[in-house]
Protein backbone atom coordinates (compact mmCIF):
# COMPACT_ATOMS: atom_id res chain seq x y z
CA UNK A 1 -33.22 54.42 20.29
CA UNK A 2 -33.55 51.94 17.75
CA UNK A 3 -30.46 53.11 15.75
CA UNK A 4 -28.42 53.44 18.76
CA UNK A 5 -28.74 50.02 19.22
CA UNK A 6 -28.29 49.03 16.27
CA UNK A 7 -24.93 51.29 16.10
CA UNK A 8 -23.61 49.29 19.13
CA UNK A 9 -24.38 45.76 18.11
CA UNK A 10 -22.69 46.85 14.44
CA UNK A 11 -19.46 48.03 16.99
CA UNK A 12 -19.77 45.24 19.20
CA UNK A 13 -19.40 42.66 16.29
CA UNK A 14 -16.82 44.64 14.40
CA UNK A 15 -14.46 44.00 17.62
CA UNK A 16 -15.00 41.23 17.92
CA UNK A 17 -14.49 39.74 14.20
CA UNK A 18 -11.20 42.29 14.27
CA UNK A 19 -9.91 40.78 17.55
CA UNK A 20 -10.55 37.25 17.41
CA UNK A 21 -7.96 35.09 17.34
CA UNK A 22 -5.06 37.49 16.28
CA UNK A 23 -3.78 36.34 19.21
CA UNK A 24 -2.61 32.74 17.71
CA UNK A 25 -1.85 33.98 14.22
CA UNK A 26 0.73 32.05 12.65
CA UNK A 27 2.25 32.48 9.25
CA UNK A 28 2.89 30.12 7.24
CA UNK A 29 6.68 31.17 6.36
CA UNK A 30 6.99 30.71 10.13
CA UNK A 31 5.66 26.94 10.25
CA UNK A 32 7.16 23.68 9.82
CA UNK A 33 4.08 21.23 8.84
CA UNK A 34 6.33 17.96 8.24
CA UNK A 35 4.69 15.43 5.65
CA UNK A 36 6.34 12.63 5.33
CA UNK A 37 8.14 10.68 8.16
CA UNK A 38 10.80 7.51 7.56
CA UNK A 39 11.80 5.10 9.82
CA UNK A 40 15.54 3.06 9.98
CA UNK A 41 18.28 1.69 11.71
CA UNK A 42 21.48 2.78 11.59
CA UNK A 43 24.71 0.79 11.41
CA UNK A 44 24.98 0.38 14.96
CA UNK A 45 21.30 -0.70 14.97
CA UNK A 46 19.76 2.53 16.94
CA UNK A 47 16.53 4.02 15.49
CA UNK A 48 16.97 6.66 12.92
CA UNK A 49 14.11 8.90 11.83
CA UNK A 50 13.67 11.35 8.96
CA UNK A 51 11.12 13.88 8.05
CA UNK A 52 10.59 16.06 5.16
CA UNK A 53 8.43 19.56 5.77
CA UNK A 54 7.53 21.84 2.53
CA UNK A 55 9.06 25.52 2.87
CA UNK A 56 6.93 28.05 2.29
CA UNK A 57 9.23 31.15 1.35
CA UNK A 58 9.65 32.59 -2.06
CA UNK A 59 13.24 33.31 -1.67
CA UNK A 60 14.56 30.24 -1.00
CA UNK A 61 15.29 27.66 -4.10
CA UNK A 62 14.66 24.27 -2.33
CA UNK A 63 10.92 23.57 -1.53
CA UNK A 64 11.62 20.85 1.27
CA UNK A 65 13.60 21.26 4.46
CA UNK A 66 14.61 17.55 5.53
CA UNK A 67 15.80 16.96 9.33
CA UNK A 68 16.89 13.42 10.56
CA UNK A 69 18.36 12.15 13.97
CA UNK A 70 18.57 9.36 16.37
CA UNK A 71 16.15 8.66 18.71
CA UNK A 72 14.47 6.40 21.17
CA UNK A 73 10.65 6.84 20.34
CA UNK A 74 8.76 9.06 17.44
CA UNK A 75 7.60 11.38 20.44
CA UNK A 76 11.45 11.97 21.11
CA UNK A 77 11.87 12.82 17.28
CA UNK A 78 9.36 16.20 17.42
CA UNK A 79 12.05 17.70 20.06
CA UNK A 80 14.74 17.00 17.73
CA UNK A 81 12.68 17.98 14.65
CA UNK A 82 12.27 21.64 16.51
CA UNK A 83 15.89 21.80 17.07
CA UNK A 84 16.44 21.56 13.44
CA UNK A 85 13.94 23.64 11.97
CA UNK A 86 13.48 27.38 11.67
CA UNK A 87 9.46 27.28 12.16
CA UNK A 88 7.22 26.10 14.88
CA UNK A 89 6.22 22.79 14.31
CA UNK A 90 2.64 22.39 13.84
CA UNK A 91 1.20 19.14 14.10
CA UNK A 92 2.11 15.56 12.35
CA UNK A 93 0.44 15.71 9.27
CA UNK A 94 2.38 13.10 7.55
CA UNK A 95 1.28 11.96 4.07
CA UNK A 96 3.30 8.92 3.84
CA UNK A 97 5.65 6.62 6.71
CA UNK A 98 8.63 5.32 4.70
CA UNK A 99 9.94 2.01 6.39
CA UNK A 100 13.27 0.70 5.58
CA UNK A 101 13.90 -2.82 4.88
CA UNK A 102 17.00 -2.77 7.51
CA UNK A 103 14.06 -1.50 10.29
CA UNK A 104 11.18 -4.70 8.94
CA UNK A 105 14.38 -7.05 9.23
CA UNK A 106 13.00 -7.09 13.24
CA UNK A 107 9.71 -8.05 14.42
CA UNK A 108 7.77 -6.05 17.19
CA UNK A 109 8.36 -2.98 16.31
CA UNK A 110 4.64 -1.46 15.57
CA UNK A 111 4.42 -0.24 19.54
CA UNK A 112 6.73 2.31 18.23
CA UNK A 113 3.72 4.18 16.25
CA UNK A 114 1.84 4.27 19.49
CA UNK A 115 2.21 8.53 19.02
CA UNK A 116 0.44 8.37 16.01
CA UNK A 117 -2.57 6.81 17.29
CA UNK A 118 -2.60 8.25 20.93
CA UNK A 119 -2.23 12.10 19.84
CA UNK A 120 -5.04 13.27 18.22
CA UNK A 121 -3.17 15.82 16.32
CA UNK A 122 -1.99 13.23 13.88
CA UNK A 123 -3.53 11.67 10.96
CA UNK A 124 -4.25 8.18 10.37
CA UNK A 125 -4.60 8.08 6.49
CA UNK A 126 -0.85 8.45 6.40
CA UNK A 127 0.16 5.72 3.77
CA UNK A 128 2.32 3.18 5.10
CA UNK A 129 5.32 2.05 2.37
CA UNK A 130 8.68 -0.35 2.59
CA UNK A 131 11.67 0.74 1.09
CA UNK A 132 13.65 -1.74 -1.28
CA UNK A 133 17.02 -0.83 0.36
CA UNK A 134 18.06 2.92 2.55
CA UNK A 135 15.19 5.77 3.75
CA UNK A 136 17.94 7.92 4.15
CA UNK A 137 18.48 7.69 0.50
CA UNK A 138 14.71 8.34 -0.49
CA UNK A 139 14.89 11.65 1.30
CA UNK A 140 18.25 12.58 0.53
CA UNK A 141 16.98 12.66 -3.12
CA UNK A 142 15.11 15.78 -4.01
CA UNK A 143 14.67 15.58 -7.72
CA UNK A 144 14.19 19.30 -8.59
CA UNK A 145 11.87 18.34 -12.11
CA UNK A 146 10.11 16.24 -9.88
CA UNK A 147 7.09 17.25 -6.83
CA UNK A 148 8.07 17.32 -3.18
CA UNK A 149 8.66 13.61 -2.10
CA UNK A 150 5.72 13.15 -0.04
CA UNK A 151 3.11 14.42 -2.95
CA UNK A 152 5.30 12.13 -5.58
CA UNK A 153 4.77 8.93 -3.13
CA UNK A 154 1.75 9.44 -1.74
CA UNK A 155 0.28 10.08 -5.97
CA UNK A 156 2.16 6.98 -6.78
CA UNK A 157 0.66 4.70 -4.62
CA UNK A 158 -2.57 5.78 -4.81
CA UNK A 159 -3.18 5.96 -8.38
CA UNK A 160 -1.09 2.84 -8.86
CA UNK A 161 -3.65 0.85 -6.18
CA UNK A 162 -6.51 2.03 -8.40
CA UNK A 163 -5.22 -0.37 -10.76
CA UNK A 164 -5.05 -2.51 -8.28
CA UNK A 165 -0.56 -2.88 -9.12
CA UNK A 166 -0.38 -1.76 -5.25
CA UNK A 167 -1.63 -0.74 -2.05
CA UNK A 168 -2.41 2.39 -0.67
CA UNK A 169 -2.51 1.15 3.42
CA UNK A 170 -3.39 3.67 5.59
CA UNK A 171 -1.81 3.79 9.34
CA UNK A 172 -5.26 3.04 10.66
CA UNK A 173 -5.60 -0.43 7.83
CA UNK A 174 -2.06 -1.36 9.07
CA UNK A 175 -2.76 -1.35 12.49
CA UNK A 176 -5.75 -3.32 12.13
CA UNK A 177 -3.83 -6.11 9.89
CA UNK A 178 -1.41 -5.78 12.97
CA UNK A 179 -3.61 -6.78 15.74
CA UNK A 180 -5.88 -8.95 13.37
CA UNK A 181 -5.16 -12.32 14.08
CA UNK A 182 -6.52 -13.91 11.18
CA UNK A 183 -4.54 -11.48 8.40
CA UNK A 184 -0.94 -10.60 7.93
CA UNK A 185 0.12 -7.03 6.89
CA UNK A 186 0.75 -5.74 3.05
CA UNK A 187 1.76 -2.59 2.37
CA UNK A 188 3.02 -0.54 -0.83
CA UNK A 189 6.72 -1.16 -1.65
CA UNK A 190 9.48 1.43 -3.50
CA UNK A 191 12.73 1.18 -4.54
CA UNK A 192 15.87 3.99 -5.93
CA UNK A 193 16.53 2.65 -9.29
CA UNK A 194 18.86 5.65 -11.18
CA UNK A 195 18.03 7.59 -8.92
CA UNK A 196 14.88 8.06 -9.16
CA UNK A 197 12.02 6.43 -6.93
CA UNK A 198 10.32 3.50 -8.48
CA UNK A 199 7.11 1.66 -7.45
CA UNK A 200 8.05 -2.18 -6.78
CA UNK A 201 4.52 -3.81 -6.30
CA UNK A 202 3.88 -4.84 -2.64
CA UNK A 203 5.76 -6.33 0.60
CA UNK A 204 4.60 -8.80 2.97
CA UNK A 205 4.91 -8.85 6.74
CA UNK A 206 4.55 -12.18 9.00
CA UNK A 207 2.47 -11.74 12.01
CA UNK A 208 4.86 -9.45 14.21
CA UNK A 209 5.61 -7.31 11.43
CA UNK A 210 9.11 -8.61 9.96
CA UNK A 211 9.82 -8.33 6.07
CA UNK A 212 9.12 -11.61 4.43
CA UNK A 213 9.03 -11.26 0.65
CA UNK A 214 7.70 -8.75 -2.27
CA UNK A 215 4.86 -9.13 -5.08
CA UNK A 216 5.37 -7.55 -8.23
CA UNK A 217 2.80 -5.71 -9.60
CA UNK A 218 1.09 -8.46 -11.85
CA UNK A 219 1.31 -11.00 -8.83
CA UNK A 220 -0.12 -8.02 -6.68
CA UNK A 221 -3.08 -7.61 -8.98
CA UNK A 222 -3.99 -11.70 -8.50
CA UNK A 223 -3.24 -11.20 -4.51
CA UNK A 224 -5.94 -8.52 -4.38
CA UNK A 225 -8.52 -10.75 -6.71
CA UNK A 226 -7.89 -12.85 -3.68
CA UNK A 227 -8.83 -10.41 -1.45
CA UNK A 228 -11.92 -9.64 -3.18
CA UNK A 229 -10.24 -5.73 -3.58
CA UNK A 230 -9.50 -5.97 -7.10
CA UNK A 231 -11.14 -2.83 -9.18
CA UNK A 232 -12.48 -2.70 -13.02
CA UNK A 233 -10.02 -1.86 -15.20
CA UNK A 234 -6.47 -3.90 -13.69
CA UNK A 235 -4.50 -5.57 -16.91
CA UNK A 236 -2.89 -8.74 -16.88
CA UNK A 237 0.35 -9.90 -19.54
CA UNK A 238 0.96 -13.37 -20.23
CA UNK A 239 3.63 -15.12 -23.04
CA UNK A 240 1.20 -17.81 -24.67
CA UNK A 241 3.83 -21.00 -24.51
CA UNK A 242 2.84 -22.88 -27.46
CA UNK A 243 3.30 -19.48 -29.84
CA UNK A 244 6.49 -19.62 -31.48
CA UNK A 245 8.63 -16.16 -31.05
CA UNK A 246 9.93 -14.77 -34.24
CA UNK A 247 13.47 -12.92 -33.58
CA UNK A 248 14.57 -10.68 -30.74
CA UNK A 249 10.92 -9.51 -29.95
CA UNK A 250 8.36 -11.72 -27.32
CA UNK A 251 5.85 -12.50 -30.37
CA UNK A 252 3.69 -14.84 -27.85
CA UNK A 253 2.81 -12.00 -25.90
CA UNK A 254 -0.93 -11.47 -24.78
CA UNK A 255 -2.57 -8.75 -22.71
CA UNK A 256 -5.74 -8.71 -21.13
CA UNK A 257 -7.88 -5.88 -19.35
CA UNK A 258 -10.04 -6.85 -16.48
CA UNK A 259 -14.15 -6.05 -15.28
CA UNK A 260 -15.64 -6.53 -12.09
CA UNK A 261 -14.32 -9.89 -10.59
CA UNK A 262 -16.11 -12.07 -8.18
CA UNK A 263 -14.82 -14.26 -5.72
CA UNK A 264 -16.32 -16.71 -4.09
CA UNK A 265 -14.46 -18.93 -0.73
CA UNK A 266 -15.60 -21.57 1.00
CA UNK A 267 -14.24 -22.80 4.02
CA UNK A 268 -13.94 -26.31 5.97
CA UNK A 269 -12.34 -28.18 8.18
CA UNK A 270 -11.07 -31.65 7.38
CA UNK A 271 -8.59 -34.15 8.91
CA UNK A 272 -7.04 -31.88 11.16
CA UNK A 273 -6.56 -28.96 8.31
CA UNK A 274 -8.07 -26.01 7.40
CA UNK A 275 -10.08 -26.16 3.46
CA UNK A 276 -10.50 -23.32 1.47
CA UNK A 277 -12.29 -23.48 -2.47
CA UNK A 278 -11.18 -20.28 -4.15
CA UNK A 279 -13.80 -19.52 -7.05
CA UNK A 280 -12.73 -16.31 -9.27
CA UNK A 281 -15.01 -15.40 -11.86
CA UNK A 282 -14.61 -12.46 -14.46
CA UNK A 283 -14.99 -11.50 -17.61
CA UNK A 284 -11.88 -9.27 -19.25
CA UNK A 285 -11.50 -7.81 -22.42
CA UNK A 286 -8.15 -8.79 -25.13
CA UNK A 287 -6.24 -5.56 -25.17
CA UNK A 288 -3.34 -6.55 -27.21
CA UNK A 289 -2.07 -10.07 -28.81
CA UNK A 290 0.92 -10.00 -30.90
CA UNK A 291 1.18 -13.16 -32.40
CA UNK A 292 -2.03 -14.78 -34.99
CA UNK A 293 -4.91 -15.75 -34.18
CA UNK A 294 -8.74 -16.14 -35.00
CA UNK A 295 -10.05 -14.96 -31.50
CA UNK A 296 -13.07 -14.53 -32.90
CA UNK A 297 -13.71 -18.06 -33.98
CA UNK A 298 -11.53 -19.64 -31.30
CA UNK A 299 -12.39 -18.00 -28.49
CA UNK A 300 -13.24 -20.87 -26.18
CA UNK A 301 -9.83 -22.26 -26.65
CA UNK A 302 -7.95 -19.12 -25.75
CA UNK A 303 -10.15 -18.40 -22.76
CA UNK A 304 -8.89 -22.03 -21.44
CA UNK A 305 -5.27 -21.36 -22.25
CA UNK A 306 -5.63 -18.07 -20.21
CA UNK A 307 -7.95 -19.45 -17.02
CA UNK A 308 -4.92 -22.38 -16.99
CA UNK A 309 -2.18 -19.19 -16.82
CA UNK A 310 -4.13 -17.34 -14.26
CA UNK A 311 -4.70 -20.69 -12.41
CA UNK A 312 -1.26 -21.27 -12.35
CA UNK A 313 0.17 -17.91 -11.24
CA UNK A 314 -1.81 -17.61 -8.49
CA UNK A 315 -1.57 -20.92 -7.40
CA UNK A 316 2.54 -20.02 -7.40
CA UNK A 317 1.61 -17.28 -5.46
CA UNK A 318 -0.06 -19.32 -2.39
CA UNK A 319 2.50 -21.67 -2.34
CA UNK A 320 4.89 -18.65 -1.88
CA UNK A 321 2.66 -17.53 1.18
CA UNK A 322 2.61 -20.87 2.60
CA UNK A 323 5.97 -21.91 2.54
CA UNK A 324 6.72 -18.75 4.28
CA UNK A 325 3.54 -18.76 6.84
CA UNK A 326 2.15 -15.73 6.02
CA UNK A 327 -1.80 -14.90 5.14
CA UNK A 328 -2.22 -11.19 3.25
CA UNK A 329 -5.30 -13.12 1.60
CA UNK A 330 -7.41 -13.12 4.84
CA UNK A 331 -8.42 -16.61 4.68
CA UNK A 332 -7.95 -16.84 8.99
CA UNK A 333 -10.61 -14.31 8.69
CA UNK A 334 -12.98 -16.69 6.69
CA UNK A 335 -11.89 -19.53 9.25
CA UNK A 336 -12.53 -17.58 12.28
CA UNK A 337 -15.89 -16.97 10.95
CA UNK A 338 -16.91 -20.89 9.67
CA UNK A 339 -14.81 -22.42 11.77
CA UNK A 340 -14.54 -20.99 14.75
CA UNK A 341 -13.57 -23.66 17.91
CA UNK A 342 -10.76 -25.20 15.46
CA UNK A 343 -9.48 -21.33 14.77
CA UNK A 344 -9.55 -20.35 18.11
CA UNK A 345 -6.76 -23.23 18.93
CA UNK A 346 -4.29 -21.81 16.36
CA UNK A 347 -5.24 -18.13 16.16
CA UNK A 348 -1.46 -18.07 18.06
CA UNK A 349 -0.27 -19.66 15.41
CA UNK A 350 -2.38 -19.15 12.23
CA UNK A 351 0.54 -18.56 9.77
CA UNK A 352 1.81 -22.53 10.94
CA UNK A 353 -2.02 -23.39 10.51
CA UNK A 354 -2.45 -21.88 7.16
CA UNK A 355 1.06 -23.37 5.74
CA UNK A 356 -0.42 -26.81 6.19
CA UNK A 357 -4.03 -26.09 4.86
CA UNK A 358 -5.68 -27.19 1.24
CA UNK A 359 -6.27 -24.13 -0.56
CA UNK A 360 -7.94 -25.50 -4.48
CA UNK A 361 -8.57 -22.17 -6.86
CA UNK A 362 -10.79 -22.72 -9.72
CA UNK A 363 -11.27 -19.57 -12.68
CA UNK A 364 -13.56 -18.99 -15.08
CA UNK A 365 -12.73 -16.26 -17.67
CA UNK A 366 -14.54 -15.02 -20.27
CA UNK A 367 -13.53 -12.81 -23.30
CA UNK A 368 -16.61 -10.31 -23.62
CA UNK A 369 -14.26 -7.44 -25.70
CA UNK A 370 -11.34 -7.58 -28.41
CA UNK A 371 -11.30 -4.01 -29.32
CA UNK A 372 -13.09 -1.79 -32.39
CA UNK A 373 -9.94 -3.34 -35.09
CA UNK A 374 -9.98 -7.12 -36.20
């Protein structure tokens, strides 16, 4: 008795494991998983879209199948998407949303991503990036020596915002800069230089989401000390001005490696402005210096020269921010939270607020490392 039942439940499960779910067996040759979505206008300023999906078939020599189209929203685009492609597609898995500068020329715009937050079938890690010029371009490129476009991008700005030369914004971070009245957005920004796709640094958004300006990568690195996001390791270059340069190379060239920064802000409210003391401490290591010098013995001195370089370069940096009104730094958020009643009247308005508000910045560097050769 005991092995007949035994014989049935062994039949029982074999059915089951044999049978379940052939019925919504998909192969992969026969899916279209797209991975990276762009966003543009046109010439005659409609919405333009463009995805990229991987192709998974051994016989056929391009790895990407791109499809493109005009449209009125992104839920519009998956139609047209399955018009265009010869698998079913499966989900929104984007890796990367490509923006073109033409489409963050308007303001307003981020309603149109509503899709990828309502539908639980998409991913919010996606990372958000501007485009120094075309999307259509970006896609249209296909290097064949190079990975498909959305694994090249997405491993650029990653392991570039490690080093703190960009960032890697997810949907879900951009949204919440969006709707955060006290921050405006920054996302990772790329460019087609020789055709090939080059990392620019980072591009700013006002409050509605319109283009304002870009950071290079070394003023990118000081925005995210700001920001209290800067990681270990980030390098700085400055040209010492009082070192003379000897022929056609930059002699007065010095190079510095970063640790663990902190920084300090204190907020206030004075005479009808906002006050913010900006405190960055570190200490950084001398990676390269190419002209002479005893660093050893003068170390105090060159540790001035460079605080009075950072100083500088970041306080060009603010000024750039205020003239055009915008905050990536977060300081609304530190005003919301100290000063609350006097935020509350300009939250509206916070870029206007923060244009007129004192923002000091005080460093202190010191050179703990200058490498195993003297």
């Amino acid at each position: 008795m005991k092995q007949q039942f035994f014989f049935v439940s062994c039949l029982i499960i074999t059915i089951c494991l044999t049978t379940s779910g052939c019925g919504d067996q998909l192969y992969l040759e026969n899916a279209a998983t797209p991975l990276a979505l762009g966003l543009d206008l046109d010439k005659n300023e409609k919405l333009h879209f463009y995805s990229s999906a991987p192709v998974f078939s051994k016989n056929i020599k391009k790895k990407s199948q791109e499809t493109s189209g005009r449209v009125e929203s992104l839920r519009q685009s998956k139609g047209v998407q399955d018009a265009q492609s010869s698998g079913s597609l499966q989900g929104r898995n984007y890796q990367v949303i490509l923006l073109g500068r033409h489409f963050l020329s308007y303001e307003d715009w981020i309603p149109l991503l509503d899709v990828l937050f309502r539908d639980a079938r998409n991913t919010v890690t996606d990372r958000v990036i501007a485009v120094d010029g075309s999307v259509e371009d970006v896609f249209l490129l296909n290097p064949p020596d190079q990975p498909l476009l959305p694994i090249l991008l997405r491993g650029m700005v990653d392991t570039k915002a490690v080093k703190s030369e960009t960032y890697a914004t997810t949907a879900q971070e951009f949204h919440r800069q969006f709707y955060d009245m006290g921050i405006t957005p920054y996302i990772a920004e790329v460019k087609i230089v020789n055709k090939q796709v080059r990392l620019k640094g980072s591009a700013l958004l006002n409050q509605r989401g319109k283009y304002v300006l870009s950071l290079g990568s070394q003023e990118t690195i000081l925005l995210s000390i700001l920001q209290e996001q800067a990681a270990p390791g980030f390098s700085l270059t400055y040209q010492i001005p009082d070192e003379p340069v000897h022929g056609p190379f930059q002699t007065n060239i010095l190079s510095l490696t970063g640790a663990k920064v902190k920084t300090k802000i204190k907020t206030a409210y004075k005479n009808n402005k906002f006050k913010f003391d900006i405190h960055i401490k570190t200490r950084v290591g001398l990676s390269e210096h190419l002209f002479p010098f005893n660093v050893e013995k003068n170390d105090k001195e060159l540790e001035k020269q460079v605080e009075i370089l950072i100083k500088d370069q970041i306080l060009a940096i603010i000024g750039k921010l205020q003239k055009n009104k915008i905050d990536p730094i977060g300081l609304g958020v530190y005003a919301r939270a100290h000063e609350y009643e006097e935020f509350c009247k300009v939250e509206d308005q916070w870029g206007e607020a923060f244009s007129n508000a004192e923002v000091n910045v005080k460093v202190d560097i010191e050179i703990n490392s200058m490498g195993p050769i003297k």
